[in-house]
N, C-alpha and C. Protein backbone atom coordinates (compact mmCIF):
# COMPACT_ATOMS: atom_id res chain seq x y z
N UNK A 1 121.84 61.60 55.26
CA UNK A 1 121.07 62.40 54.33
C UNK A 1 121.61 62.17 52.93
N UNK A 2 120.83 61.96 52.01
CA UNK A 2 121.01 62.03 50.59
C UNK A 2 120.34 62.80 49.88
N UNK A 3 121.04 64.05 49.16
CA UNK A 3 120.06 65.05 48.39
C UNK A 3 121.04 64.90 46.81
N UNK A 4 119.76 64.25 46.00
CA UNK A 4 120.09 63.98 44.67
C UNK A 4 119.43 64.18 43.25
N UNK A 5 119.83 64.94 42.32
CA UNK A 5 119.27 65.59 41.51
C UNK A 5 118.33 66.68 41.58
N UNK A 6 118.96 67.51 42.50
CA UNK A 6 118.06 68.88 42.95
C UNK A 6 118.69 70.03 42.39
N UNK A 7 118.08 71.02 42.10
CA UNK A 7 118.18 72.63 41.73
C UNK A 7 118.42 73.40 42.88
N UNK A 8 119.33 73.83 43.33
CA UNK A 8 119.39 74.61 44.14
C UNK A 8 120.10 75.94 43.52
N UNK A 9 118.54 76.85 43.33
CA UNK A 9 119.16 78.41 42.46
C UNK A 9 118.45 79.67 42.94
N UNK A 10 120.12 80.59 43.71
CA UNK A 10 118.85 81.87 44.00
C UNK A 10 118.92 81.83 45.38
N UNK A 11 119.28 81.13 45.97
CA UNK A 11 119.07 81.36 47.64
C UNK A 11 120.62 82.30 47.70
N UNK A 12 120.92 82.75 49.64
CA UNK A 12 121.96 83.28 50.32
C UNK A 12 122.96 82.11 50.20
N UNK A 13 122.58 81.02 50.65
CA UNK A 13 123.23 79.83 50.65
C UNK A 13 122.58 78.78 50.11
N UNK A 14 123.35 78.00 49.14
CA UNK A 14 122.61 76.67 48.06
C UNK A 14 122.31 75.64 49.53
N UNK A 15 123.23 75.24 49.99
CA UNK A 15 123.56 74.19 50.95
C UNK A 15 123.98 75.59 52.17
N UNK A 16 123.49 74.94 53.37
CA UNK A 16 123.95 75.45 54.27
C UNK A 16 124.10 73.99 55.51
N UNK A 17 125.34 73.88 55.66
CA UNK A 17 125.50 72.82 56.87
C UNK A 17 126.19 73.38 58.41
N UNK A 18 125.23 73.42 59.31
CA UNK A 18 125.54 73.72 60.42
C UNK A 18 126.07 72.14 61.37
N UNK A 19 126.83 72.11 61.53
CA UNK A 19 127.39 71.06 62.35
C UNK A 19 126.94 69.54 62.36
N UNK A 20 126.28 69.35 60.67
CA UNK A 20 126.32 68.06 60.18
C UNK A 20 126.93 67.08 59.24
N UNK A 21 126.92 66.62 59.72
CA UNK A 21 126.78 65.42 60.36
C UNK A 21 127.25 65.49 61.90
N UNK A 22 126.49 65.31 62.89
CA UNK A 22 127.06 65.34 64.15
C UNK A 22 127.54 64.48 64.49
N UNK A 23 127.28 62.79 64.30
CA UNK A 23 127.84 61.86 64.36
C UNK A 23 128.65 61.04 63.79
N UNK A 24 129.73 60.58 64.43
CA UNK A 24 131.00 60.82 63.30
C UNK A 24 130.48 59.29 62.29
N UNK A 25 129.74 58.64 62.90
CA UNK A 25 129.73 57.28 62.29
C UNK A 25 128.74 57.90 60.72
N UNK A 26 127.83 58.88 60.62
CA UNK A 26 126.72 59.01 59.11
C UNK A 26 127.86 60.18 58.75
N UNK A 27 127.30 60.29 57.16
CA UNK A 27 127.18 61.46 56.28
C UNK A 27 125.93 62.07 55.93
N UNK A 28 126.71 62.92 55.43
CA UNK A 28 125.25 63.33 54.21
C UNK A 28 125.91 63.13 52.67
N UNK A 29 125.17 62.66 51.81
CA UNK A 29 125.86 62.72 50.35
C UNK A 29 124.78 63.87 49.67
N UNK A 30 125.88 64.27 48.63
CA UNK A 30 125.00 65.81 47.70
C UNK A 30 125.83 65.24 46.42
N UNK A 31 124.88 64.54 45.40
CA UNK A 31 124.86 64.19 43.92
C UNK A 31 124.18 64.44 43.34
N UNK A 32 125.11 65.41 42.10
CA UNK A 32 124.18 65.21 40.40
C UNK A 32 122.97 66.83 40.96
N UNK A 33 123.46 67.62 42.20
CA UNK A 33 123.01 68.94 42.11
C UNK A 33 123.20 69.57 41.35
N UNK A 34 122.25 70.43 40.80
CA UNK A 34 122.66 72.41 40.11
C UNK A 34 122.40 72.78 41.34
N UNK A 35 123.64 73.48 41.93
CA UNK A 35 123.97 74.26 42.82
C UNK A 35 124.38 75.95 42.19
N UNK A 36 123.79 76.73 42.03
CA UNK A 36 123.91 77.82 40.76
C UNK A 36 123.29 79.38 41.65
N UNK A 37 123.73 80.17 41.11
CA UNK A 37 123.28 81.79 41.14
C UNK A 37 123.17 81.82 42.46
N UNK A 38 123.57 81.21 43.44
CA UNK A 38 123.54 81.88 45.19
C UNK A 38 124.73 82.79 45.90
N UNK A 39 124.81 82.98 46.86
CA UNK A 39 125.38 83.73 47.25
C UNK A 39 126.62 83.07 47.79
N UNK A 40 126.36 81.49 48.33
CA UNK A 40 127.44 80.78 48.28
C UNK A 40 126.64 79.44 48.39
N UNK A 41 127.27 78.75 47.05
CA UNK A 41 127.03 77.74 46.87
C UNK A 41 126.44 76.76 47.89
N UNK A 42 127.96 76.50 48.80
CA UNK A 42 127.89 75.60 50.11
C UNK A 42 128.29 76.22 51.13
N UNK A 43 127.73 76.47 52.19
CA UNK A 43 128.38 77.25 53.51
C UNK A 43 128.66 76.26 54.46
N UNK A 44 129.55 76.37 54.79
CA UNK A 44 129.56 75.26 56.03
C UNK A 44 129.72 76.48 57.35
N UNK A 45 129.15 76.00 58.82
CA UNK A 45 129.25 76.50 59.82
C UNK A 45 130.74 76.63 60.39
N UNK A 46 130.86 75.39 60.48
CA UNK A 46 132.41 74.96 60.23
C UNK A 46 132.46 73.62 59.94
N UNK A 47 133.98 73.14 59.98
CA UNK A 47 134.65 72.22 59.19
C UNK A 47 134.54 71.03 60.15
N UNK A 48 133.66 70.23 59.49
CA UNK A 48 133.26 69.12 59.61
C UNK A 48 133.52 67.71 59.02
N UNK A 49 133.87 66.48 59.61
CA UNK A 49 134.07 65.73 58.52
C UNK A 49 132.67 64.93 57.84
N UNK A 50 132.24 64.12 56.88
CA UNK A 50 131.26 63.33 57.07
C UNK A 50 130.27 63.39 55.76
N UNK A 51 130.89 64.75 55.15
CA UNK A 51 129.90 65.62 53.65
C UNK A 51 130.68 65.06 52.69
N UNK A 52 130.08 64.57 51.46
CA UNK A 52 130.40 63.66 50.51
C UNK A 52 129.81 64.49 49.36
N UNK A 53 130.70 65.00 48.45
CA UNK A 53 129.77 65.96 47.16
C UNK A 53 130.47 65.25 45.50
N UNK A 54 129.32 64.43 45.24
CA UNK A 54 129.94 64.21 43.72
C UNK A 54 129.37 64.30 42.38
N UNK A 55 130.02 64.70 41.55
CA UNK A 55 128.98 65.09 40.67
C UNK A 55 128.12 66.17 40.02
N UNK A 56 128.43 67.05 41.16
CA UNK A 56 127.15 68.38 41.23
C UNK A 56 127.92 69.57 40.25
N UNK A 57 127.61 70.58 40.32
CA UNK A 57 127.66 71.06 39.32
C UNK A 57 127.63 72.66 39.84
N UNK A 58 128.56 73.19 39.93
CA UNK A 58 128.64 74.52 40.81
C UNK A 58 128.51 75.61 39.53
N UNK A 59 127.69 76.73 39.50
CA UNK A 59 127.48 77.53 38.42
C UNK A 59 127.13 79.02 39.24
N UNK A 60 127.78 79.83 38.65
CA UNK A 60 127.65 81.30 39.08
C UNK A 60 127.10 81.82 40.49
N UNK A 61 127.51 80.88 41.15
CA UNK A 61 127.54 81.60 43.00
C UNK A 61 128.53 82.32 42.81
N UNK A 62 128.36 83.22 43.61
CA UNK A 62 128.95 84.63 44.02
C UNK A 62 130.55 83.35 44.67
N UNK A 63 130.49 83.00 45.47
CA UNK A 63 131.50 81.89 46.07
C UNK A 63 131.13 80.66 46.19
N UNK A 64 131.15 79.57 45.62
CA UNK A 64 131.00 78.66 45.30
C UNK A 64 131.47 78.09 46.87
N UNK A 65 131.87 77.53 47.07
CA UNK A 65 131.82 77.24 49.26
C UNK A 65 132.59 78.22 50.09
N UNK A 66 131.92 77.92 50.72
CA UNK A 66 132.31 78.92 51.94
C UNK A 66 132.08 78.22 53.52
N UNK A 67 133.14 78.66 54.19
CA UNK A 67 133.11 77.97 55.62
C UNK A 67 133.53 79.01 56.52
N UNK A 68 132.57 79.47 57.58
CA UNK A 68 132.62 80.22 58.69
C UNK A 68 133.66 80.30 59.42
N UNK A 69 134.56 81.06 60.21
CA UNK A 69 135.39 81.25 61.47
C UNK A 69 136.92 80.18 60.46
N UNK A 70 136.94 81.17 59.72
CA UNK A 70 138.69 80.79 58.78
C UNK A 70 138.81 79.46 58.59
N UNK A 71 137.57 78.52 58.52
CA UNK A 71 137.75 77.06 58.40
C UNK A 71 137.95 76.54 56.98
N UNK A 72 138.61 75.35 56.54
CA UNK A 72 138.22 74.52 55.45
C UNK A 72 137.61 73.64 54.94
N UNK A 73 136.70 73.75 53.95
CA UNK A 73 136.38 72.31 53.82
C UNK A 73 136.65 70.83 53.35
N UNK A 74 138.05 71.14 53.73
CA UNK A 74 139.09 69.79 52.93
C UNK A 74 138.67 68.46 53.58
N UNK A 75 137.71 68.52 54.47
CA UNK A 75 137.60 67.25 55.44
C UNK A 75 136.76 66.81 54.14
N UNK A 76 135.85 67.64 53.95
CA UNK A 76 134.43 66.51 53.10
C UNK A 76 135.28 66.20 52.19
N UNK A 77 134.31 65.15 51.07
CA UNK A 77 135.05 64.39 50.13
C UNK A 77 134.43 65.14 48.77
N UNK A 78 135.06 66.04 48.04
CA UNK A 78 134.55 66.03 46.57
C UNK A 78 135.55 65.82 45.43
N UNK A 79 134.47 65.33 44.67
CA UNK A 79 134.99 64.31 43.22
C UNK A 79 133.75 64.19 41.96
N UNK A 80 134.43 64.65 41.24
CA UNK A 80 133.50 64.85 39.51
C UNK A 80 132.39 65.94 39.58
N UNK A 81 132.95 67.14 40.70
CA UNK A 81 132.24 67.92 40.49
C UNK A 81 132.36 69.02 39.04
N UNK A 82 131.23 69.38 38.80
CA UNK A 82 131.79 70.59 37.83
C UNK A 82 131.61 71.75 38.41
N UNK A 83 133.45 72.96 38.32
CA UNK A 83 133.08 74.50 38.94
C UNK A 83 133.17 75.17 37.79
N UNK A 84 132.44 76.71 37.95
CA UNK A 84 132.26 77.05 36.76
C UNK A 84 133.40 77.44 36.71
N UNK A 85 134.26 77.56 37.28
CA UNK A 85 135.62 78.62 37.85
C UNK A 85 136.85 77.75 37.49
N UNK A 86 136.38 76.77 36.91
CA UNK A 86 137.93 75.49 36.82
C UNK A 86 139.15 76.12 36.16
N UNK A 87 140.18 76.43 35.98
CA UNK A 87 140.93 76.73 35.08
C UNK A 87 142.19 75.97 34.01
N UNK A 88 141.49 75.10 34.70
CA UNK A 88 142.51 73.71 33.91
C UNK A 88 142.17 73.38 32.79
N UNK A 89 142.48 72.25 32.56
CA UNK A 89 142.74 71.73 30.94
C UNK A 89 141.96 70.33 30.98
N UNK A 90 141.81 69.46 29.97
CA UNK A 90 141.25 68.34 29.92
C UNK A 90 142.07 67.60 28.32
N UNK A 91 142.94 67.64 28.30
CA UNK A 91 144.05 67.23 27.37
C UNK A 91 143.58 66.20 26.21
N UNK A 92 143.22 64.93 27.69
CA UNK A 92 142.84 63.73 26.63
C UNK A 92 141.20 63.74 26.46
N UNK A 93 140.93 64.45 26.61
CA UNK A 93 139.54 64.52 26.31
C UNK A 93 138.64 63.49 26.93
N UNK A 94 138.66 63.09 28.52
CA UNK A 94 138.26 61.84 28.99
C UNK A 94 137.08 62.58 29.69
N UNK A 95 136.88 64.15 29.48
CA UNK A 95 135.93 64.65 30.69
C UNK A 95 136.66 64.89 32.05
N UNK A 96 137.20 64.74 32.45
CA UNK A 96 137.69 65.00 33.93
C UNK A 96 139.16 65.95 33.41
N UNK A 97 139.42 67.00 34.22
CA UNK A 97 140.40 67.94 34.72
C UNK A 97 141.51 67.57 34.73
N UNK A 98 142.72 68.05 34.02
CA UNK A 98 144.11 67.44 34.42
C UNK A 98 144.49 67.46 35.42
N UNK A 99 144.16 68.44 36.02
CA UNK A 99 144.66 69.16 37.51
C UNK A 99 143.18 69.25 38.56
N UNK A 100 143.75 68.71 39.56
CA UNK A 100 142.71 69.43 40.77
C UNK A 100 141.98 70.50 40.85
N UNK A 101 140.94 70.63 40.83
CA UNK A 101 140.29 71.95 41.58
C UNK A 101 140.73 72.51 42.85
N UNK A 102 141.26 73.61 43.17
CA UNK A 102 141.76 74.11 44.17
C UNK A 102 140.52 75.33 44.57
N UNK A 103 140.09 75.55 45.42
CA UNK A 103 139.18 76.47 45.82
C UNK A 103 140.63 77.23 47.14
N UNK A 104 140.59 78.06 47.21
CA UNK A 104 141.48 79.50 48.06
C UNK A 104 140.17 80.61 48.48
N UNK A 105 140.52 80.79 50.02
CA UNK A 105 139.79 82.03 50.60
C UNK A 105 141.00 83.22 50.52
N UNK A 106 140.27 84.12 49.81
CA UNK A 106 141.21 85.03 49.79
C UNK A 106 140.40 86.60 50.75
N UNK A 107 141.31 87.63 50.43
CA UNK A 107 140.69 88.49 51.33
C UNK A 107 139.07 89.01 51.26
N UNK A 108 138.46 88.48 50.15
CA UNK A 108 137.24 88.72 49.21
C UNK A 108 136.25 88.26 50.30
N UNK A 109 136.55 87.16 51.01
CA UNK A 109 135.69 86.35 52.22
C UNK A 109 136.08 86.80 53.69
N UNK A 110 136.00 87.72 53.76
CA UNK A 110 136.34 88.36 55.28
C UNK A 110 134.84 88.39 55.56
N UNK A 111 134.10 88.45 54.78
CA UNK A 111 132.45 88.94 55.34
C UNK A 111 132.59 87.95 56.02
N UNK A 112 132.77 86.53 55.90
CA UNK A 112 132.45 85.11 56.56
C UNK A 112 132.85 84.99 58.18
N UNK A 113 134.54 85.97 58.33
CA UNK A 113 134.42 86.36 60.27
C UNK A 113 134.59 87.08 60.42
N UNK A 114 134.52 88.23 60.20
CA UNK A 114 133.96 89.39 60.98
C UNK A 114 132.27 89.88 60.26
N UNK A 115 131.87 90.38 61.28
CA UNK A 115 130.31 90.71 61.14
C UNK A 115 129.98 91.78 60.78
N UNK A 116 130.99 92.73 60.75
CA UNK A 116 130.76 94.26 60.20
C UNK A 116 131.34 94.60 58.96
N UNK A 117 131.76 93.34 58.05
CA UNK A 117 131.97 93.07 56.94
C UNK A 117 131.06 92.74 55.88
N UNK A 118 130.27 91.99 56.66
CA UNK A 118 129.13 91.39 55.85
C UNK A 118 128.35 92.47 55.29
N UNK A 119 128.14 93.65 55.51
CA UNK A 119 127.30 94.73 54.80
C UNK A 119 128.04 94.64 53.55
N UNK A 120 129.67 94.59 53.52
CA UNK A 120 130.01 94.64 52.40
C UNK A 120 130.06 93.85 51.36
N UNK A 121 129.21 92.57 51.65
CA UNK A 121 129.01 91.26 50.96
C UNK A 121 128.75 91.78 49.71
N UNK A 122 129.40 90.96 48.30
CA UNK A 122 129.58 91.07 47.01
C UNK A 122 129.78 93.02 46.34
N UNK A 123 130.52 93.63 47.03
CA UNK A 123 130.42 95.18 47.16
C UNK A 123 131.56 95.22 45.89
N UNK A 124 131.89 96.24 45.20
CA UNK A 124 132.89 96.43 44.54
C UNK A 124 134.40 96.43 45.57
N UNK A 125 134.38 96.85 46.51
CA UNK A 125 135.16 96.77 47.57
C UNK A 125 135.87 95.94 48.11
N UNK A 126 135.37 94.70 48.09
CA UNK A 126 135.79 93.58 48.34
C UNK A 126 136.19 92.62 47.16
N UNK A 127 135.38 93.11 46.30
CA UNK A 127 135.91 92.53 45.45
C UNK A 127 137.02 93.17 44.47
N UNK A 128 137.35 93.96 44.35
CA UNK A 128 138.73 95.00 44.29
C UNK A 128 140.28 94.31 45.09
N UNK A 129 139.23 94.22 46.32
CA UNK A 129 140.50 93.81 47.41
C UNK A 129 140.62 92.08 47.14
N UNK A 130 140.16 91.40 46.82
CA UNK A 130 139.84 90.06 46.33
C UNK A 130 140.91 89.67 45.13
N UNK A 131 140.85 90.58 43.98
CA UNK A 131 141.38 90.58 42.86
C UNK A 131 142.87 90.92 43.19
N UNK A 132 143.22 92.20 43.70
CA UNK A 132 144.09 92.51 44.24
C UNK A 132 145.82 91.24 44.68
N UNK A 133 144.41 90.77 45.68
CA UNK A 133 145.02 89.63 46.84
C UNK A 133 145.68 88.63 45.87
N UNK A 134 144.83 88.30 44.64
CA UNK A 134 144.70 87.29 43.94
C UNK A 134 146.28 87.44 42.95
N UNK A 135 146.35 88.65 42.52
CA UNK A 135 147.63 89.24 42.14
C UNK A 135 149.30 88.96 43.08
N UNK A 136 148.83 89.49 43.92
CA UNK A 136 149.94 89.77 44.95
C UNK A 136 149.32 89.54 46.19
N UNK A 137 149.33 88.45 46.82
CA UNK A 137 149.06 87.82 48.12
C UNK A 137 149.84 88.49 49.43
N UNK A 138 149.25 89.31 50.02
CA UNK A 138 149.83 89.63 51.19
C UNK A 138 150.08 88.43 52.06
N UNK A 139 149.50 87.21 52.41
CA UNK A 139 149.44 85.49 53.06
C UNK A 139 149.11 85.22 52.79
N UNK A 140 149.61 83.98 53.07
CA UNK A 140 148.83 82.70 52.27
C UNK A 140 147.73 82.45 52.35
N UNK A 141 146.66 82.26 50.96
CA UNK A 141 145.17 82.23 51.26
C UNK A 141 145.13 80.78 51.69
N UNK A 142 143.83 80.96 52.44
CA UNK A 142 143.52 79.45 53.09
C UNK A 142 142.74 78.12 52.25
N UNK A 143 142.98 77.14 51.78
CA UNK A 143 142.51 75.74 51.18
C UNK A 143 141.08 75.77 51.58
N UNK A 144 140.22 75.89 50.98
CA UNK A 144 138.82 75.46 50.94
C UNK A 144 138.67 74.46 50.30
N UNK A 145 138.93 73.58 49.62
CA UNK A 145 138.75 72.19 49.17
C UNK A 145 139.79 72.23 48.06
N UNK A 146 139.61 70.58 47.62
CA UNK A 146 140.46 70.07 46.66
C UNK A 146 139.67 68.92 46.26
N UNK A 147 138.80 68.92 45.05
CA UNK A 147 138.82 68.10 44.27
C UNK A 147 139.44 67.48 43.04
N UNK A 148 139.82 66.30 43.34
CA UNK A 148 140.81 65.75 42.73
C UNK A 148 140.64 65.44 41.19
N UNK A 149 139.15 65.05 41.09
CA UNK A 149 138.83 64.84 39.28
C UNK A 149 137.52 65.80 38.74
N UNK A 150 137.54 67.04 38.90
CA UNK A 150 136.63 68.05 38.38
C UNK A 150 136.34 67.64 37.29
N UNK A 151 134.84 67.95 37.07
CA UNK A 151 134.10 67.59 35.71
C UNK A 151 134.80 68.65 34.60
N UNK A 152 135.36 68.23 33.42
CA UNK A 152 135.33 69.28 32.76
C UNK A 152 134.48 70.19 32.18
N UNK A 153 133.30 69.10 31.31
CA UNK A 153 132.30 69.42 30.84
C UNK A 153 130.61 69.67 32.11
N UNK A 154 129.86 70.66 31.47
CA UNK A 154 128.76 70.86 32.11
C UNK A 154 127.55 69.65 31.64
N UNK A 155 127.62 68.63 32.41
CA UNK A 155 126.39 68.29 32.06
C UNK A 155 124.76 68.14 32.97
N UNK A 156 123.94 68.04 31.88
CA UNK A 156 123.05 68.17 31.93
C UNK A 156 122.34 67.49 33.35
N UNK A 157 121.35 67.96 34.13
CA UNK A 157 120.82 66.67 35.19
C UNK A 157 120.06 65.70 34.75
N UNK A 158 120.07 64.45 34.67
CA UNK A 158 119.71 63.07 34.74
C UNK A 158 118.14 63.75 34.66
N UNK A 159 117.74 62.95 33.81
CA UNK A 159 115.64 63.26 34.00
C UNK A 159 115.61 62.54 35.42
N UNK A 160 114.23 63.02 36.11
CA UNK A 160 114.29 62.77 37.00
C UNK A 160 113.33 60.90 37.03
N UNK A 161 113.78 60.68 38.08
CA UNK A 161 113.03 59.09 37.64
C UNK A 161 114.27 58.24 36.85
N UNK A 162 115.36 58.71 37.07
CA UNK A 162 116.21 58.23 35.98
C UNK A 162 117.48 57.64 36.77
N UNK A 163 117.35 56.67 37.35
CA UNK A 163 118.25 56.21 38.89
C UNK A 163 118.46 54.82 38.18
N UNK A 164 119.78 54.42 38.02
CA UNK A 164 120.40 53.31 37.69
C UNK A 164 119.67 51.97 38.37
N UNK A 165 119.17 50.93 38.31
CA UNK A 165 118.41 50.33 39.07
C UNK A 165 117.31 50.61 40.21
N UNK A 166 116.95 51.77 39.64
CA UNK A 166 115.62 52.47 40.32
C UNK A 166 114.19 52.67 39.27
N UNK A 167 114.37 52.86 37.91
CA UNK A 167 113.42 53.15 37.66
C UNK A 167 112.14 53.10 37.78
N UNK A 168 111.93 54.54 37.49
CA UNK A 168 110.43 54.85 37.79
C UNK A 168 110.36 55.52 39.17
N UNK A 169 111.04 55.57 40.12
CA UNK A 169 111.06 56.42 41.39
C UNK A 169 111.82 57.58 41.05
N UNK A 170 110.50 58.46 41.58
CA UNK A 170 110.85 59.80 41.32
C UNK A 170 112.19 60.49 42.13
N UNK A 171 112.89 61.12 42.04
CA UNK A 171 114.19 61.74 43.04
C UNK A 171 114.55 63.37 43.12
N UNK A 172 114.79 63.95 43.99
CA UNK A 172 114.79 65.25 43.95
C UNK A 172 113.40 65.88 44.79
């Protein structure tokens, strides 16, 4: 699967991957998305290898990925994404992040395994206890990804029709 130069804004989940790629030999690639205003960006069912994300552009999800039953998504591969959440630096001014993007589940994502949590999805409550955690860590929160060269800057999506040795085919 290849999903490229798409809007994904406003849903529960931008991306939702239930146990794909099933075969270990394909992927799916996700480039040059607005992935924006959902409830979580990317959900994974669980942690899968085979998901390839570059490029895209993560903007005001409630949680930008998320993976079911305490999993990570360190298997997939992301690189030159932009989060809105980065907190790093960009020194030499090359566009890319000095430092890694680190994504952490902290206690804020309990809705994700247990089920009688989820009422409390985006509640002041959790997110209290979220902030909290974030302060003073009762354990160690769990690795949800690591991208290695985060976009610094937000840019814009590619017009569409606008594919490096494609022109004129529409995409998205």
């Amino acid at each position: 699967v290849i999903l490229r130069r798409n809007r994904l804004i406003y849903c529960s989940a931008g991306i939702y991957l239930d146990q794909s790629p099933f075969q270990p030999d394909l992927s799916n690639h996700f480039e040059e998305n607005e992935i924006a205003f959902n409830g979580s960006g990317v959900q994974f069912h669980m942690p899968l290898d085979g998901n390839v994300f570059l490029r895209n552009r993560f903007i005001g999800n409630f949680v930008p990925v998320a993976v079911d039953n305490n999993g990570g998504a360190v298997m997939s591969q992301w690189s030159g994404n932009y989060w809105d959440t980065y907190e790093g630096f960009d020194r030499n001014g090359n566009g890319v992040g000095d430092t890694p993007y680190e994504l952490y589940a902290y206690t804020g994502q309990l809705w994700l395994n247990k089920p009688g949590v989820k009422f409390f999805f985006a509640s002041p409550v959790l997110t209290l206890l979220d902030f909290l955690e974030h302060l003073a860590p009762l354990r160690a929160p769990t690795l949800i990804l690591r991208d290695e060269h985060p976009a610094f800057n937000r840019q814009p999506l590619p017009a569409q029709g606008t594919h490096p040795g494609r022109e004129g085919i529409a995409h998205g």
